[in-house]
PDB file of N, CA and C in Angstrom:
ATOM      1  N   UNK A   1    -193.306 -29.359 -18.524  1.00  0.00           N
ATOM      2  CA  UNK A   1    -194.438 -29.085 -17.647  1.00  0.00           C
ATOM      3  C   UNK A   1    -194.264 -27.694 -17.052  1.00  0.00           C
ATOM      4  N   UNK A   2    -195.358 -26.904 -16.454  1.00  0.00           N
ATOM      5  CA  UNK A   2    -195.912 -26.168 -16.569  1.00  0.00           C
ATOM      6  C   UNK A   2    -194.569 -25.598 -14.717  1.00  0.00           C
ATOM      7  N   UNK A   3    -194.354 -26.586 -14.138  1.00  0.00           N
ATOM      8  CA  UNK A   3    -193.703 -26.573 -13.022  1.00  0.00           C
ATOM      9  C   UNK A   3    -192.517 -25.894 -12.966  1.00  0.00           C
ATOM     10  N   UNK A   4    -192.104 -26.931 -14.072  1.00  0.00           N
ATOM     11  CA  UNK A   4    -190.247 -27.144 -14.405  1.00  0.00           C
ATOM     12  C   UNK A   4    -189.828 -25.614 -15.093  1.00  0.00           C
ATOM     13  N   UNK A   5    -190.940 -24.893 -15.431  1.00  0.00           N
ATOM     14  CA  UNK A   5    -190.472 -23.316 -16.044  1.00  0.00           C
ATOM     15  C   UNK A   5    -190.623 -22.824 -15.142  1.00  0.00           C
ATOM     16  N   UNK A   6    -191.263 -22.701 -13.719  1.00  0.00           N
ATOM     17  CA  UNK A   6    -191.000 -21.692 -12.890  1.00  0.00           C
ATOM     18  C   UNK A   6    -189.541 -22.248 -12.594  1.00  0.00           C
ATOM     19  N   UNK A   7    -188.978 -23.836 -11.934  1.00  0.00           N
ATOM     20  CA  UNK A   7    -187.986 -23.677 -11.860  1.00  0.00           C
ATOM     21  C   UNK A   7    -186.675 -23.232 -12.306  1.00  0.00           C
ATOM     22  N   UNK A   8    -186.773 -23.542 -13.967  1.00  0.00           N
ATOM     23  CA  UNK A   8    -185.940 -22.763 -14.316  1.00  0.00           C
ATOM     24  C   UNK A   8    -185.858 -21.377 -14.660  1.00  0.00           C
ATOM     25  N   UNK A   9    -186.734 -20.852 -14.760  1.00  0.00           N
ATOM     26  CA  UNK A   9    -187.220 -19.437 -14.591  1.00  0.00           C
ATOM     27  C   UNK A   9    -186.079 -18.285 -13.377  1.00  0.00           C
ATOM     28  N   UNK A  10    -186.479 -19.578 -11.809  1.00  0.00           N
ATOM     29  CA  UNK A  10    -186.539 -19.299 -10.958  1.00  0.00           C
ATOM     30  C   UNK A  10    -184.532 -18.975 -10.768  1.00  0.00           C
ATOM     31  N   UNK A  11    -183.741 -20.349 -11.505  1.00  0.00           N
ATOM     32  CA  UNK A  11    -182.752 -20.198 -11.753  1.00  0.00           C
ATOM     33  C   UNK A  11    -182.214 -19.357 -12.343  1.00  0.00           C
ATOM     34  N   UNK A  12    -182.857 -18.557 -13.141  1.00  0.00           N
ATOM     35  CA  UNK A  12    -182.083 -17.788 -13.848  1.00  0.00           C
ATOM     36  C   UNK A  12    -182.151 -16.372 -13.625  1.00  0.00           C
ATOM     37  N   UNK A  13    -183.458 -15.947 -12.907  1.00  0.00           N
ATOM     38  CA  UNK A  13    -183.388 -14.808 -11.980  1.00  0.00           C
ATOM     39  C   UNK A  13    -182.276 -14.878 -11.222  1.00  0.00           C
ATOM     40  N   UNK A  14    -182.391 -15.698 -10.229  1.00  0.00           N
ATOM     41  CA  UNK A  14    -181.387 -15.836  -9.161  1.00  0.00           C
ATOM     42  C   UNK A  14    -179.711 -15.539  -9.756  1.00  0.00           C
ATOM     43  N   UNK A  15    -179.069 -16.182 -10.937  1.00  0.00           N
ATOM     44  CA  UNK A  15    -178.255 -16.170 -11.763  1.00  0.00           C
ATOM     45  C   UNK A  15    -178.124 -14.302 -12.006  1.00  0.00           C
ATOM     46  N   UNK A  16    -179.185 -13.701 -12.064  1.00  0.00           N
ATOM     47  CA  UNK A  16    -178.878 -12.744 -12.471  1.00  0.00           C
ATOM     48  C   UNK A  16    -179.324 -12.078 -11.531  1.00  0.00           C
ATOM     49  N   UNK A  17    -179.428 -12.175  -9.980  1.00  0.00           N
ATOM     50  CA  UNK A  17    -179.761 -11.623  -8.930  1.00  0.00           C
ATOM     51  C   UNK A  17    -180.349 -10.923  -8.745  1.00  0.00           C
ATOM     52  N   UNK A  18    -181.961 -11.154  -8.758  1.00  0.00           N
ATOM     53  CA  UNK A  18    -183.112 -10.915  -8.813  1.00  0.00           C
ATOM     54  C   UNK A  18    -183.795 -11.835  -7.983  1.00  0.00           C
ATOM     55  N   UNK A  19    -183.659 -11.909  -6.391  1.00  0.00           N
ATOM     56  CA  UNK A  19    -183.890 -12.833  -5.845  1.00  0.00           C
ATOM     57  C   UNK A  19    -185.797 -12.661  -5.625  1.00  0.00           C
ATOM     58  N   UNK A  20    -185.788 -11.630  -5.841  1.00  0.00           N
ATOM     59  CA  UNK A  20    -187.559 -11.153  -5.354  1.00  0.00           C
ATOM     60  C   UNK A  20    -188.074 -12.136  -6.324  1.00  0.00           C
ATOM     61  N   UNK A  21    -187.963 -12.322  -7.786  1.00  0.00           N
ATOM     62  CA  UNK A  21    -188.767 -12.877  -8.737  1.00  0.00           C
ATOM     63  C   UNK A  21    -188.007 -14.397  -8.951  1.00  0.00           C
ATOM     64  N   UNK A  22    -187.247 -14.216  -7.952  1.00  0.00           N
ATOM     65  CA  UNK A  22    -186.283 -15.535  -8.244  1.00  0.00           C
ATOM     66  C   UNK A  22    -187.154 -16.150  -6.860  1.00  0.00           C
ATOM     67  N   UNK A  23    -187.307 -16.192  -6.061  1.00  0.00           N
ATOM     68  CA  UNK A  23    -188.485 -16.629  -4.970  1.00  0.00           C
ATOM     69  C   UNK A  23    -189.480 -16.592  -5.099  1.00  0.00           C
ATOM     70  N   UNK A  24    -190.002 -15.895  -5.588  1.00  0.00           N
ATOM     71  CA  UNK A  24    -191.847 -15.972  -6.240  1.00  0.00           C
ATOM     72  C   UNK A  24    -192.031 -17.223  -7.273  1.00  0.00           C
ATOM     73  N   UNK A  25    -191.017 -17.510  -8.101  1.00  0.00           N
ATOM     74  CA  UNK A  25    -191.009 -18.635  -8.758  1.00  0.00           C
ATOM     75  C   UNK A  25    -191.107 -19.872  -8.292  1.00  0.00           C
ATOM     76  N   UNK A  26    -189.632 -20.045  -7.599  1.00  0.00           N
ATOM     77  CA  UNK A  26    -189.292 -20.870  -6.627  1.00  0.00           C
ATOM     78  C   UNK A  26    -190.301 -21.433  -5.897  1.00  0.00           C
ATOM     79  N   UNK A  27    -191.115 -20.397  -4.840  1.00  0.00           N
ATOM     80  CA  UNK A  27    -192.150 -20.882  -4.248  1.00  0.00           C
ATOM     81  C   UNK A  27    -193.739 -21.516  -5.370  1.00  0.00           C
ATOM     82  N   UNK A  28    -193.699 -21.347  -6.552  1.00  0.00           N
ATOM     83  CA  UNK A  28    -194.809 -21.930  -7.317  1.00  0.00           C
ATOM     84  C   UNK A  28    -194.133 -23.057  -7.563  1.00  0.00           C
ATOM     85  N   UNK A  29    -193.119 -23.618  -7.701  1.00  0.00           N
ATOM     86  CA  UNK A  29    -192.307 -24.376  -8.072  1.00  0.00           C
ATOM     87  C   UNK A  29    -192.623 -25.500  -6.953  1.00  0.00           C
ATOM     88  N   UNK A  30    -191.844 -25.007  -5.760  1.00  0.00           N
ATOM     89  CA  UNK A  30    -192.494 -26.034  -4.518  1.00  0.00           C
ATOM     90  C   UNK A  30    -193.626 -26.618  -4.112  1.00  0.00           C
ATOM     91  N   UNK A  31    -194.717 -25.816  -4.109  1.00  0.00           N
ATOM     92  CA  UNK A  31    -196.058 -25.771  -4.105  1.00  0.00           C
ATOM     93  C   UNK A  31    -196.834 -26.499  -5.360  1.00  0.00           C
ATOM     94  N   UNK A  32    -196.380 -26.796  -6.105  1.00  0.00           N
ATOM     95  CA  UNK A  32    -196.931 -28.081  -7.169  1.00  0.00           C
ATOM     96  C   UNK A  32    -195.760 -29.201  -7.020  1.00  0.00           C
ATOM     97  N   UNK A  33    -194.627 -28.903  -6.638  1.00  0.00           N
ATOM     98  CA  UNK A  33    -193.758 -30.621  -6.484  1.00  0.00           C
ATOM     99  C   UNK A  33    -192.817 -29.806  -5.113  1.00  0.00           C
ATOM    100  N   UNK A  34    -193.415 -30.388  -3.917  1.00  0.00           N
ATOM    101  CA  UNK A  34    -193.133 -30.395  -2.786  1.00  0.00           C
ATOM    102  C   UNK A  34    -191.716 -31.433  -2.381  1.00  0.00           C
ATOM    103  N   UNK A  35    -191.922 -32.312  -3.113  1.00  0.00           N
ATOM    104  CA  UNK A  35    -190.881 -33.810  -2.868  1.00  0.00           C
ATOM    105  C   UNK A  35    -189.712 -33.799  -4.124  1.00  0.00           C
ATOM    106  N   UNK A  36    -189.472 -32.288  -4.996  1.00  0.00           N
ATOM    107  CA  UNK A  36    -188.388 -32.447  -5.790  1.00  0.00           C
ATOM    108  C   UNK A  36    -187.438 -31.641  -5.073  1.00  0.00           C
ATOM    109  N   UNK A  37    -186.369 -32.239  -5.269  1.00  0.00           N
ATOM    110  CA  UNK A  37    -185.132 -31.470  -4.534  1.00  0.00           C
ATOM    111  C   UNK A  37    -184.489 -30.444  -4.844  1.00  0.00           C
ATOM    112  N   UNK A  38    -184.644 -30.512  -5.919  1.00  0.00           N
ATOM    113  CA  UNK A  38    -184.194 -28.923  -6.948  1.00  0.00           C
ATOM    114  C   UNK A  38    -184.710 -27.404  -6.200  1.00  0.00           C
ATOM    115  N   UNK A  39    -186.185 -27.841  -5.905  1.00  0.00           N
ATOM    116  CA  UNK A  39    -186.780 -26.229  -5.159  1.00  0.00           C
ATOM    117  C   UNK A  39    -186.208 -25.891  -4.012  1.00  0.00           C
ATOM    118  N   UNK A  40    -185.951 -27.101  -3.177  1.00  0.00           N
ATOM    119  CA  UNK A  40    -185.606 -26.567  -1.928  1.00  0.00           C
ATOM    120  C   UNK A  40    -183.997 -25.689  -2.239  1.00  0.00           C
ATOM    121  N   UNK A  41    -183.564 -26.555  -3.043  1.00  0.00           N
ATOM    122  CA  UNK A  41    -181.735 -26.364  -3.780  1.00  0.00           C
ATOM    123  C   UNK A  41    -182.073 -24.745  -3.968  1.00  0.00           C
ATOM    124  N   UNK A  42    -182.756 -24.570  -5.096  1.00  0.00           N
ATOM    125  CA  UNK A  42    -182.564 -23.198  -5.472  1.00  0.00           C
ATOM    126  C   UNK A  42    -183.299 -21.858  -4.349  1.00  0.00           C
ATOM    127  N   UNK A  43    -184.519 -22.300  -3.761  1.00  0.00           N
ATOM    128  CA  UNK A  43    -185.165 -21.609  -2.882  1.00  0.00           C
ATOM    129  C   UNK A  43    -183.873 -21.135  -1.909  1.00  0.00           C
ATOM    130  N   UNK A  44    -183.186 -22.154  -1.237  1.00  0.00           N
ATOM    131  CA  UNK A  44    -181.902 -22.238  -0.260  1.00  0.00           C
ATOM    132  C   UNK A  44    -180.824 -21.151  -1.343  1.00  0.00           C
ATOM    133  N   UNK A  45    -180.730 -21.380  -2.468  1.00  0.00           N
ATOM    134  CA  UNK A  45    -179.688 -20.230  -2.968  1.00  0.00           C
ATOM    135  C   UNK A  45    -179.915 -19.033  -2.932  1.00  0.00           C
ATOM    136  N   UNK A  46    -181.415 -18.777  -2.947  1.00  0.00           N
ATOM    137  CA  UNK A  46    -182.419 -17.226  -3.207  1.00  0.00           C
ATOM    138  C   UNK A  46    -182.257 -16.911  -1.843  1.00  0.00           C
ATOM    139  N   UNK A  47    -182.610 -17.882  -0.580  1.00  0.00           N
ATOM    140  CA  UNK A  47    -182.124 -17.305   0.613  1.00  0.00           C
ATOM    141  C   UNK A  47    -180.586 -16.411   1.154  1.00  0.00           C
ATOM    142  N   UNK A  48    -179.848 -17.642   0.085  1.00  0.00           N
ATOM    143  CA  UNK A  48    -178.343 -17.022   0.189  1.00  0.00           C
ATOM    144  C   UNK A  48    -178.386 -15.722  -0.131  1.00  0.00           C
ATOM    145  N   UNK A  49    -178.241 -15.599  -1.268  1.00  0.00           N
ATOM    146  CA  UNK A  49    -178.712 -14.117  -1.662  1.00  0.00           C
ATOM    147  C   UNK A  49    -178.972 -13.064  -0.910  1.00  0.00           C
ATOM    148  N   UNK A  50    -179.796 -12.971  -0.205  1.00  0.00           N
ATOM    149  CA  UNK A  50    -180.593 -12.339   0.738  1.00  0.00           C
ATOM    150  C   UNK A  50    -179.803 -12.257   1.713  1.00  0.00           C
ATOM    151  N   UNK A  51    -178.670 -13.138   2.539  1.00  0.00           N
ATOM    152  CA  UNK A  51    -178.416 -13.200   3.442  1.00  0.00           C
ATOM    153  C   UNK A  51    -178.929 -14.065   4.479  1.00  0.00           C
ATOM    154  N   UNK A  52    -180.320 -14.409   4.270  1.00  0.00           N
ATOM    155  CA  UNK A  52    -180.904 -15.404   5.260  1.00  0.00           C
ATOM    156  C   UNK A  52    -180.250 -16.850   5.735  1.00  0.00           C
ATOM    157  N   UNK A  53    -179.289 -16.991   6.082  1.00  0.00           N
ATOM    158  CA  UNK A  53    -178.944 -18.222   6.515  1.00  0.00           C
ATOM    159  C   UNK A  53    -179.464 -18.826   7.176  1.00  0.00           C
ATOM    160  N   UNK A  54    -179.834 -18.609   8.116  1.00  0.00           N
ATOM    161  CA  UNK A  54    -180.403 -20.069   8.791  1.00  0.00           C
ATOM    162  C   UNK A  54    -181.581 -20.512   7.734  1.00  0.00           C
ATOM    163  N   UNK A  55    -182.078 -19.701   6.753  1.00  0.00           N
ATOM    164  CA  UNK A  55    -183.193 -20.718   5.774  1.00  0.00           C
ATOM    165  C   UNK A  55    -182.726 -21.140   5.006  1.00  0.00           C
ATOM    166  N   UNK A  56    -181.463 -20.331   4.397  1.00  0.00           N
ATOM    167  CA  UNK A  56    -181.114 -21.154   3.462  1.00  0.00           C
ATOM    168  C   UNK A  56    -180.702 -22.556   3.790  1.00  0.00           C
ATOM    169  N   UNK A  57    -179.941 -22.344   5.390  1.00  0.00           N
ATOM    170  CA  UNK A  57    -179.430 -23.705   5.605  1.00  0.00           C
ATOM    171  C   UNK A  57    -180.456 -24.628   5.387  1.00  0.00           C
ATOM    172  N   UNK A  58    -181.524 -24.285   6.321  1.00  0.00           N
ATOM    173  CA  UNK A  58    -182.869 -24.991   6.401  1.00  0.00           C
ATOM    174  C   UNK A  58    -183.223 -25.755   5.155  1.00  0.00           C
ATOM    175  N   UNK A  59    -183.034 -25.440   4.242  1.00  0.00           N
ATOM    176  CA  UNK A  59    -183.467 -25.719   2.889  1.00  0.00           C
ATOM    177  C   UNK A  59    -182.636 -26.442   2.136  1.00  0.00           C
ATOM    178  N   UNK A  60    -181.147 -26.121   2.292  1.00  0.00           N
ATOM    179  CA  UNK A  60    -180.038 -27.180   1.307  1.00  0.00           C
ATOM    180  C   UNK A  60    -179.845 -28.421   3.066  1.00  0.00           C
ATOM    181  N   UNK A  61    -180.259 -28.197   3.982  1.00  0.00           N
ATOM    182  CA  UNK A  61    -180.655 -29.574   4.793  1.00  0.00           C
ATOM    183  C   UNK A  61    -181.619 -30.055   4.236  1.00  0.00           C
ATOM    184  N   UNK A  62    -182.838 -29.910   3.844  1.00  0.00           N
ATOM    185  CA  UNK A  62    -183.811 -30.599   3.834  1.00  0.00           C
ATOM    186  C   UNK A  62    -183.995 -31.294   1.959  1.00  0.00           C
ATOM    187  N   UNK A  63    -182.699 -30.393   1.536  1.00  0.00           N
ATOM    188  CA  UNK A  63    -182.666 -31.005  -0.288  1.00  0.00           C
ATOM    189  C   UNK A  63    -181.255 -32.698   0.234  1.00  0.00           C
ATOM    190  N   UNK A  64    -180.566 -32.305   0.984  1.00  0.00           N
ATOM    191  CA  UNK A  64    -179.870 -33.490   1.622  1.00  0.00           C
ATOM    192  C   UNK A  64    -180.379 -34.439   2.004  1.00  0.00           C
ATOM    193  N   UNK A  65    -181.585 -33.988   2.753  1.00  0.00           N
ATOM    194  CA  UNK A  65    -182.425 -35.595   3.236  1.00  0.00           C
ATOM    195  C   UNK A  65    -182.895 -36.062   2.559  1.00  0.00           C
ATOM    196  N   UNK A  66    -183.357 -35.654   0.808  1.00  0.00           N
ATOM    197  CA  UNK A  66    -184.012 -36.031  -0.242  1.00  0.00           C
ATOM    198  C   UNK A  66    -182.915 -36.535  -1.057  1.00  0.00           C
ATOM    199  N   UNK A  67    -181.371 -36.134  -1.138  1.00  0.00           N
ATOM    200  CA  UNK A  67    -180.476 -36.757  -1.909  1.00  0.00           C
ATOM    201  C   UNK A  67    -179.213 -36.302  -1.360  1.00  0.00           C
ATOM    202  N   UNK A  68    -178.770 -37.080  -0.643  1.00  0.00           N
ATOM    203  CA  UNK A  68    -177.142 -36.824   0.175  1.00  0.00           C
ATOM    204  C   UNK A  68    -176.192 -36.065  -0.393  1.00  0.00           C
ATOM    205  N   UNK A  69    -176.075 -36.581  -1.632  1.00  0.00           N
ATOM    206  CA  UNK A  69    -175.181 -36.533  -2.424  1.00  0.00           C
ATOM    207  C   UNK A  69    -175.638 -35.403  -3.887  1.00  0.00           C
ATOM    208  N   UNK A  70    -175.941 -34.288  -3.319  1.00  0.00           N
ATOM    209  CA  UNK A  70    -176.592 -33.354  -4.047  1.00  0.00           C
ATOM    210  C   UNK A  70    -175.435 -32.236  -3.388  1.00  0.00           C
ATOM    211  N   UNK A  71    -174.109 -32.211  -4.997  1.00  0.00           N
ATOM    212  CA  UNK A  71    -173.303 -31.543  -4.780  1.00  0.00           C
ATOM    213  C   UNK A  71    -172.858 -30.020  -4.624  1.00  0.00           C
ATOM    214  N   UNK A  72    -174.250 -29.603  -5.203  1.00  0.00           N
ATOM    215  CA  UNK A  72    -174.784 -27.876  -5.057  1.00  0.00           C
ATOM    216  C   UNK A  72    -175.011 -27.312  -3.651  1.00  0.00           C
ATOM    217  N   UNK A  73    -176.237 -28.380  -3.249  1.00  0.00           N
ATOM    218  CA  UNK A  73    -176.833 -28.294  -1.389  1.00  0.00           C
ATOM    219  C   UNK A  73    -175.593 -28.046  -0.856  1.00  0.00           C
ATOM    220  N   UNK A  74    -174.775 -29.193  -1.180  1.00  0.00           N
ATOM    221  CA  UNK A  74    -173.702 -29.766   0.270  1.00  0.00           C
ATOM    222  C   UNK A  74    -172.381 -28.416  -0.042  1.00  0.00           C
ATOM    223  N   UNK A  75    -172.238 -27.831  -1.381  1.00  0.00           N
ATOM    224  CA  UNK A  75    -171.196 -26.627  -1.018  1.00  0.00           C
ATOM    225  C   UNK A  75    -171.791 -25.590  -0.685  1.00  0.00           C
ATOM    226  N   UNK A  76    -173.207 -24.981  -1.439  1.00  0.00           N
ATOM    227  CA  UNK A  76    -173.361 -23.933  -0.392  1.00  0.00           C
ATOM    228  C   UNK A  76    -174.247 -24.382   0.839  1.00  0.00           C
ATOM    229  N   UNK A  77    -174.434 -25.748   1.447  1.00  0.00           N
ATOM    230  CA  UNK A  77    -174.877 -25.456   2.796  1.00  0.00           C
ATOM    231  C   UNK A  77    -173.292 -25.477   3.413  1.00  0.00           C
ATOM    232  N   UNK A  78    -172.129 -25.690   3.229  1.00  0.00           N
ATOM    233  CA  UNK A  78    -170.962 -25.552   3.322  1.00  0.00           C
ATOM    234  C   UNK A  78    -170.353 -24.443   3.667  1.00  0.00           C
ATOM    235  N   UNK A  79    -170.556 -23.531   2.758  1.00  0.00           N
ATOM    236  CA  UNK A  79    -170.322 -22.165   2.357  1.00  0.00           C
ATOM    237  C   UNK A  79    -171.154 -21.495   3.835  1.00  0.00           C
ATOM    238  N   UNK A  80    -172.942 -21.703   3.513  1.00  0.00           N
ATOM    239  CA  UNK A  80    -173.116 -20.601   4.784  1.00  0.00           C
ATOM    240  C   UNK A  80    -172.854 -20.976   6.234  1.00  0.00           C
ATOM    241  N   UNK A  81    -172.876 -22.734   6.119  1.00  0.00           N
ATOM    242  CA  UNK A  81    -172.258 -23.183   7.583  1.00  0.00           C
ATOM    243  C   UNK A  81    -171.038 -22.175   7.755  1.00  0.00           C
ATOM    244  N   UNK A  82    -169.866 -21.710   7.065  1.00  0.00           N
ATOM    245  CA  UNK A  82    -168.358 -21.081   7.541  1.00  0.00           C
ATOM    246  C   UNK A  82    -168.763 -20.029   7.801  1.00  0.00           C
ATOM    247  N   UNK A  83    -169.798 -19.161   6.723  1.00  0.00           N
ATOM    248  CA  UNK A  83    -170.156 -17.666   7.205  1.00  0.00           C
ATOM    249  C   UNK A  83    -171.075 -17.661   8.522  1.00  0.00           C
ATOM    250  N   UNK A  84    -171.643 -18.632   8.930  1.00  0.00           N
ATOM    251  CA  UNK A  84    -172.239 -18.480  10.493  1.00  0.00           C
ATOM    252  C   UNK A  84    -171.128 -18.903  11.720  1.00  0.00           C
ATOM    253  N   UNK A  85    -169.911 -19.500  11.212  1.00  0.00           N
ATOM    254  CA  UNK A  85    -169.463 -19.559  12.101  1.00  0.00           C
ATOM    255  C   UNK A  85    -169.198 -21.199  12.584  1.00  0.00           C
ATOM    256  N   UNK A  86    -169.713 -21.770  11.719  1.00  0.00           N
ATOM    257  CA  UNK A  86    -169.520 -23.408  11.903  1.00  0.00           C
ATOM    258  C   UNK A  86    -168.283 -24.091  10.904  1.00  0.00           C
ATOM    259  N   UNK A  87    -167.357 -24.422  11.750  1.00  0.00           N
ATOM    260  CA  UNK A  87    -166.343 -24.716  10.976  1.00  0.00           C
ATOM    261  C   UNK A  87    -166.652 -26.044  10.566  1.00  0.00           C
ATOM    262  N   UNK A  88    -167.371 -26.879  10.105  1.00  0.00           N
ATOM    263  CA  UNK A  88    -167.931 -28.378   9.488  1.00  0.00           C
ATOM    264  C   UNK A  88    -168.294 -27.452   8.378  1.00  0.00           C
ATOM    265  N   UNK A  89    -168.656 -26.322   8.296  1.00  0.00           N
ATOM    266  CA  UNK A  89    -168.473 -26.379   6.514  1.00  0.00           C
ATOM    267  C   UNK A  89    -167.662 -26.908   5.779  1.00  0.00           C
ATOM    268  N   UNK A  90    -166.521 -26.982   6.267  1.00  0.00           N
ATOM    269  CA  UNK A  90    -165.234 -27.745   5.656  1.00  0.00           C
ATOM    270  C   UNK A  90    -165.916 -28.690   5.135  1.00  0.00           C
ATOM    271  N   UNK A  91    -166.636 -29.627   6.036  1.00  0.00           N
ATOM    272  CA  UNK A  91    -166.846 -30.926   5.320  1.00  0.00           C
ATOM    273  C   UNK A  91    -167.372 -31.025   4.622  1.00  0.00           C
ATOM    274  N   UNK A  92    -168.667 -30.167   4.487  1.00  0.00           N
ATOM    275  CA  UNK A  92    -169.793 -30.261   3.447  1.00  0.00           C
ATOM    276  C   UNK A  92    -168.873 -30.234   1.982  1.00  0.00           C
ATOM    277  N   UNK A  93    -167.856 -28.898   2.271  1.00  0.00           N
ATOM    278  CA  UNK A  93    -167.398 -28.647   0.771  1.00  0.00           C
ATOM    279  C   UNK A  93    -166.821 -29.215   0.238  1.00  0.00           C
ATOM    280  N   UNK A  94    -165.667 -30.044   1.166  1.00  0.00           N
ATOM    281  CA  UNK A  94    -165.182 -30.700   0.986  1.00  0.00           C
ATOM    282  C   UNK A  94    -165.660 -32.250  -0.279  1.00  0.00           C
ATOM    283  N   UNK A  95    -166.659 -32.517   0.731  1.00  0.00           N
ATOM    284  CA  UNK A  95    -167.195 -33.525  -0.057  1.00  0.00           C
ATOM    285  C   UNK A  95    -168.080 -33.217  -1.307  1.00  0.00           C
ATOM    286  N   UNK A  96    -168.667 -31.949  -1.533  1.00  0.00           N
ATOM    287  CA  UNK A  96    -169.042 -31.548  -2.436  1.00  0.00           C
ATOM    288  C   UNK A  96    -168.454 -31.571  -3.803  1.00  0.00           C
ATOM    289  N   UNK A  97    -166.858 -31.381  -3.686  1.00  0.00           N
ATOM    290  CA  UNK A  97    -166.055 -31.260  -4.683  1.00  0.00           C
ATOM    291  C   UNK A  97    -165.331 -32.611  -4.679  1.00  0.00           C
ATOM    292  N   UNK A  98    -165.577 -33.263  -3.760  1.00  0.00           N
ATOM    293  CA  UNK A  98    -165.110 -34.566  -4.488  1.00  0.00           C
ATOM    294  C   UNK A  98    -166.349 -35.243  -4.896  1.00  0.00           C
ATOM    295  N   UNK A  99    -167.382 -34.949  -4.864  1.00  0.00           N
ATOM    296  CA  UNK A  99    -168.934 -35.669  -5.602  1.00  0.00           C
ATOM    297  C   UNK A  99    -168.483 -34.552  -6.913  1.00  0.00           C
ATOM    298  N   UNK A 100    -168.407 -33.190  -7.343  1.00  0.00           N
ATOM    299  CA  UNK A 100    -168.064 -32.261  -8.931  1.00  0.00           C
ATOM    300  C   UNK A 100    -167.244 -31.621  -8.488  1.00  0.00           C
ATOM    301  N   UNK A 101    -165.708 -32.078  -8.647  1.00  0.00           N
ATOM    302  CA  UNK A 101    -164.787 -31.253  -8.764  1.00  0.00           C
ATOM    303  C   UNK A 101    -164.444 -29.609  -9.199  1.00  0.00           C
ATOM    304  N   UNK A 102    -165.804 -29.662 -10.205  1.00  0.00           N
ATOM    305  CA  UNK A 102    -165.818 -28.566 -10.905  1.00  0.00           C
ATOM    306  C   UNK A 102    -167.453 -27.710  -9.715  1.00  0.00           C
ATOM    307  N   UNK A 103    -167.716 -28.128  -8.886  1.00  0.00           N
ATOM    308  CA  UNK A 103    -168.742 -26.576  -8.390  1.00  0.00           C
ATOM    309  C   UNK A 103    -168.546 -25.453  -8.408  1.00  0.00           C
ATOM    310  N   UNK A 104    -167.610 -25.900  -7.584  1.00  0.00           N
ATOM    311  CA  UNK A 104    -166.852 -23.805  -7.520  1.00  0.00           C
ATOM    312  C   UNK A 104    -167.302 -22.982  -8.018  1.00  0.00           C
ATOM    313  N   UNK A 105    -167.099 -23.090  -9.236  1.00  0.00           N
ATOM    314  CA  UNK A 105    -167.591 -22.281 -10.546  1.00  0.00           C
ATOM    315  C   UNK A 105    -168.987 -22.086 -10.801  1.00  0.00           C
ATOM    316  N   UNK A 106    -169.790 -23.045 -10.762  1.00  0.00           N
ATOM    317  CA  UNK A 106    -171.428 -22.793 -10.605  1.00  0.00           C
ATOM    318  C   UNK A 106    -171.754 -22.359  -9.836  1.00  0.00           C
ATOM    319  N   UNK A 107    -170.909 -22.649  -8.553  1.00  0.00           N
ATOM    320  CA  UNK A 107    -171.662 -21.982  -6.901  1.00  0.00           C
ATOM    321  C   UNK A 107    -171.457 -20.551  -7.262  1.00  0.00           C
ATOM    322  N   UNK A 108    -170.179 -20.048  -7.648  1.00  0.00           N
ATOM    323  CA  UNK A 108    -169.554 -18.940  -7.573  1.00  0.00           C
ATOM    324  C   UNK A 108    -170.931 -17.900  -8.406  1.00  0.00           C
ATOM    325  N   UNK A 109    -171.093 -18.410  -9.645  1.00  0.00           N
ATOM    326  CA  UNK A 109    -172.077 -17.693 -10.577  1.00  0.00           C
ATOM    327  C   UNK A 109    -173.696 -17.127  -9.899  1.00  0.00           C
ATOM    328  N   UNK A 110    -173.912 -18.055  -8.827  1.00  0.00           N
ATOM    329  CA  UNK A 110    -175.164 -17.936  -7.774  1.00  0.00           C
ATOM    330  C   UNK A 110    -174.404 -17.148  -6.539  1.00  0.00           C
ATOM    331  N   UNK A 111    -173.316 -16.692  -6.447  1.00  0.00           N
ATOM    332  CA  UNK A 111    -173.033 -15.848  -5.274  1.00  0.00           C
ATOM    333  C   UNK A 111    -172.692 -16.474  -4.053  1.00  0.00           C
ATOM    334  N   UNK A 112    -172.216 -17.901  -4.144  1.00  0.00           N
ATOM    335  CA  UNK A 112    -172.298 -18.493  -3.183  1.00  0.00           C
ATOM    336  C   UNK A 112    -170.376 -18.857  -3.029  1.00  0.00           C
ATOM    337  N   UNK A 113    -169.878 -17.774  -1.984  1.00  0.00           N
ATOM    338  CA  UNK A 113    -168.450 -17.799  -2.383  1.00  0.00           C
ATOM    339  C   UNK A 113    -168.313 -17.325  -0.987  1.00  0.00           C
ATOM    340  N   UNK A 114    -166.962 -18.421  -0.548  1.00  0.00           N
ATOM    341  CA  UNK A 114    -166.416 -18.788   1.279  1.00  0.00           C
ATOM    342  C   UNK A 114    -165.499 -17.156   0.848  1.00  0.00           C
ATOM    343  N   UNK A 115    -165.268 -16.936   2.381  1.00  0.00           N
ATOM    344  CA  UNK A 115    -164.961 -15.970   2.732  1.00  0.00           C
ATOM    345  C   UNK A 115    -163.292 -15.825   1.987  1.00  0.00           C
TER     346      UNK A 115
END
C-alpha cells in the first residue's frame, strides 16, 4: 500500500540522514495511519536527528502506549532520556535489550548512540 512506501521510504532517508525528506515522508505516513506505531517510531528517530528531544521523546512515548514492548521506542526513548539528563534512561535501555539483545546496532545505524 500506497502508505507503507512513504514509511519505508521515510526509513531509509533517515538511515542515510536526510532527516528533511525523512519527515516529509514520515508525516504522509502518519496522516493516512495515525494508530500504526511504526510512524510515531521513526518520526521520534527523525526528531533525534535533529536534536529535538523533547519530540522525539514525545513520540517514542506515544509509540509505547501503542506497544510497550517496542524495542526500538524504548532504547532510543532511553538514549534521549540520558542526553536530557534523566537517568531512567537506564531503564528504558535496559529493557530494550533484554526484549533484542541485538538493538544497539540498529539504533546505532539511525544515530541513536548514549553518550
Amino acid at each position: 500500500n500506497n502508505a507503507d512506501l512513504h514509511l519505508m521510504r521515510a526509513s531509509a532517508y533517515l538511515l542515510q540522514r536526510d532527516t528533511e525528506r525523512g519527515l516529509a515522508d514520515i508525516a504522509t505516513y502518519i496522516g493516512r495511519k495515525p494508530d500504526e506505531v511504526a510512524g510515531y517510531r521513526v518520526r521520534g528517530l527523525g526528531y533525534f536527528q535533529r536534536g529535538l528531544m523533547v519530540l522525539a521523546k514525545e513520540d517514542f512515548a506515544r509509540c509505547l502506549k501503542l506497544n510497550g514492548s517496542d524495542a526500538q521506542a524504548l532504547y532510543a526513548q532511553g538514549v534521549a532520556r540520558e542526553l536530557t539528563g534523566d537517568a531512567g534512561g537506564k531503564d528504558d535501555i535496559s529493557e530494550a535489550l533484554r526484549i533484542d539483545p541485538t538493538i544497539t546496532e540498529l539504533m546505532t545505524a539511525f544515530g541513536v548512540v548514549r553518550k
